[in-house]
Protein backbone atom coordinates (compact mmCIF):
# COMPACT_ATOMS: atom_id res chain seq x y z
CA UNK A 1 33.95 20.80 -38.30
CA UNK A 2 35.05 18.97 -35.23
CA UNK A 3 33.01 20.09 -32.35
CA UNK A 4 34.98 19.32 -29.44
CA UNK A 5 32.24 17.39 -27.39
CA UNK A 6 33.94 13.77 -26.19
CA UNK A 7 32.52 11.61 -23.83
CA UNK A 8 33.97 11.74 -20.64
CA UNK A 9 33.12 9.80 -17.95
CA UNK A 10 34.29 11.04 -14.25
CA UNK A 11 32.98 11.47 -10.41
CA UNK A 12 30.47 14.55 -10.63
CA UNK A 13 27.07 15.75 -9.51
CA UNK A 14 25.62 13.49 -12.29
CA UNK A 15 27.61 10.22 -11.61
CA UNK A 16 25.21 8.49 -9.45
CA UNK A 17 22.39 8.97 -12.05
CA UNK A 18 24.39 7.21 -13.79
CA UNK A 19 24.85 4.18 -11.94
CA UNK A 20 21.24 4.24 -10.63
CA UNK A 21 20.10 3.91 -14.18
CA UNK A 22 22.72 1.29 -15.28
CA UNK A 23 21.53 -0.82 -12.67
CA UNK A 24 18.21 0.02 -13.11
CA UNK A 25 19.18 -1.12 -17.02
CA UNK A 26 20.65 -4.32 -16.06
CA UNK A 27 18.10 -5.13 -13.86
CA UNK A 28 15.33 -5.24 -16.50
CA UNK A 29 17.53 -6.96 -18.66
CA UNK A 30 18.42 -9.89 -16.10
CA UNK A 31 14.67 -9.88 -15.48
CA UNK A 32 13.59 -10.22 -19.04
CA UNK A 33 16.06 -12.77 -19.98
CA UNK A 34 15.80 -14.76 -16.93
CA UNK A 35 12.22 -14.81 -16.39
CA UNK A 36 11.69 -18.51 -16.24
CA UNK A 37 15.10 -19.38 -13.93
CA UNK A 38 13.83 -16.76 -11.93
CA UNK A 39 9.99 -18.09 -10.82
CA UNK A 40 11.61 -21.72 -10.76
CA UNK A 41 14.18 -19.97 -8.22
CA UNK A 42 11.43 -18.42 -6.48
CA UNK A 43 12.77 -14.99 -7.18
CA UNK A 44 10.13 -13.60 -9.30
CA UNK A 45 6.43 -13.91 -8.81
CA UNK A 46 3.63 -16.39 -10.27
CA UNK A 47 1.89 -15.02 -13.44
CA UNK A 48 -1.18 -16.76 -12.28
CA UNK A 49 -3.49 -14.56 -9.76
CA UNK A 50 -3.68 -15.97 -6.45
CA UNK A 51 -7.23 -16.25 -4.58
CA UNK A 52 -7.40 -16.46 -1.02
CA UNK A 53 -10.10 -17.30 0.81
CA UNK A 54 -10.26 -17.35 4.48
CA UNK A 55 -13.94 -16.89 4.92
CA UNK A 56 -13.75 -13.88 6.64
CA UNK A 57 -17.37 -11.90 7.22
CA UNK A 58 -17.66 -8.29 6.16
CA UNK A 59 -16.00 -5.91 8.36
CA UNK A 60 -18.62 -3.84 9.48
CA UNK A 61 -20.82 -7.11 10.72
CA UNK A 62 -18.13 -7.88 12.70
CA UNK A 63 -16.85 -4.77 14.56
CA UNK A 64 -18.04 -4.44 18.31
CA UNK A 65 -20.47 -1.66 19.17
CA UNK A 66 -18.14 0.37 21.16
CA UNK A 67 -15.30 0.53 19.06
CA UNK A 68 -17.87 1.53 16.07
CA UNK A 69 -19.12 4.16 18.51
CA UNK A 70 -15.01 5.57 18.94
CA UNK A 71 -14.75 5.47 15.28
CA UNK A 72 -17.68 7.47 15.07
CA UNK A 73 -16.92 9.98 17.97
CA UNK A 74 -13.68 10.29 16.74
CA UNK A 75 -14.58 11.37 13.28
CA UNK A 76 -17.09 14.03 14.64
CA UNK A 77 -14.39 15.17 17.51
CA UNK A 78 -12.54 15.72 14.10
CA UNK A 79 -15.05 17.51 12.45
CA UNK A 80 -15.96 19.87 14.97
CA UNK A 81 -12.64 21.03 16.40
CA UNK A 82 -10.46 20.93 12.92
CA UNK A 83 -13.24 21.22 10.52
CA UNK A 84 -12.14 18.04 8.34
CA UNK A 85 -12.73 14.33 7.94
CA UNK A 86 -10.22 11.20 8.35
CA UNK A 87 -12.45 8.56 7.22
CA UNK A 88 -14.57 8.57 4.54
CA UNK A 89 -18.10 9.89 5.47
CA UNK A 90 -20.18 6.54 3.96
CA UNK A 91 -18.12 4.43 6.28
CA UNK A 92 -19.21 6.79 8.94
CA UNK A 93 -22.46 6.45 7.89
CA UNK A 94 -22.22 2.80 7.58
CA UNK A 95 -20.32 2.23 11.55
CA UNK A 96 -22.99 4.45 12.89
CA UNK A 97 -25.81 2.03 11.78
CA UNK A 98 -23.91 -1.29 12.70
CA UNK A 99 -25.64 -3.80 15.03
CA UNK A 100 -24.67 -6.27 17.16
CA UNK A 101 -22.42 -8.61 15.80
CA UNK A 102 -22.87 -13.07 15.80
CA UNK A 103 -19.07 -12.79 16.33
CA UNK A 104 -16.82 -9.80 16.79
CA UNK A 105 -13.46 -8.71 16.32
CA UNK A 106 -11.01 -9.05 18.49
CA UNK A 107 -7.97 -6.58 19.40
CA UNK A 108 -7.92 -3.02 17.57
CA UNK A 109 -9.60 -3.24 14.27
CA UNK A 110 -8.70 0.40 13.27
CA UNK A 111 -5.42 1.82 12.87
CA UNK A 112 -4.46 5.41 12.09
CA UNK A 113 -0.71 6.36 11.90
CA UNK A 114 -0.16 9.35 12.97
C-alpha cells in the first residue's frame, strides 16, 4: 500500500532547522576528520592543559580596606532594603575580616553588571 509520504524539500517554517543542523553536521565532520590540519593551522585547540602561572597572591590578601568595606556595605545595603544577597555570604564573611594588605590592588577589583 503506497502511502503517499515523499520527501519534499521547500522554504517553510522548518527550513532553517534544517540548515542549522546540516551545518552543525558538517561542522563535526570537518572537525573530526581534520583534527590534526586543524591544531597545526592553529584553528583548533591544544589537547594538552595549559598552566599559567603569574604568581598572583590570593585575592582577598590583596584587596584594599575600603573597597572590602563597599563590598561589605553594599551586600548589607542589599540585604536590608531588598531582603536578598549578591555575593555569596562566606566571601562576605571572609572581606569583612581582611587586613591590611603587603601590596594591594589597584583599579576596581569588583565588577557587577547590572
Amino acid at each position: 500500500m503506497v502511502s503517499g509520504h515523499f520527501p519534499y524539500f521547500g522554504v517553510n517554517w522548518s527550513a532553517p532547522m534544517l540548515l542549522m543542523c546540516g551545518a552543525s553536521i558538517f561542522l563535526v565532520a570537518v572537525q573530526k576528520i581534520f583534527a590534526s590540519y586543524l591544531m597545526q593551522w592553529g584553528f583548533a585547540l591544544q589537547s594538552k592543559e595549559i598552566e599559567v602561572d603569574e604568581d598572583l597572591p590570593n585575592f582577598f590578601k590583596t584587596i584594599k580596606l575600603s573597597q572590602a568595606d563597599t563590598l561589605v556595605s553594599m551586600d548589607n545595603n542589599m540585604k536590608k532594603n531588598f531582603g536578598f544577597c549578591f555575593n555569596d555570604p562566606d566571601t562576605i564573611a571572609t572581606l569583612d575580616e581582611t587586613c591590611i594588605p603587603k601590596k594591594a590592588i589597584q583599579g576596581t577589583p569588583w565588577y557587577h553588571p547590572l
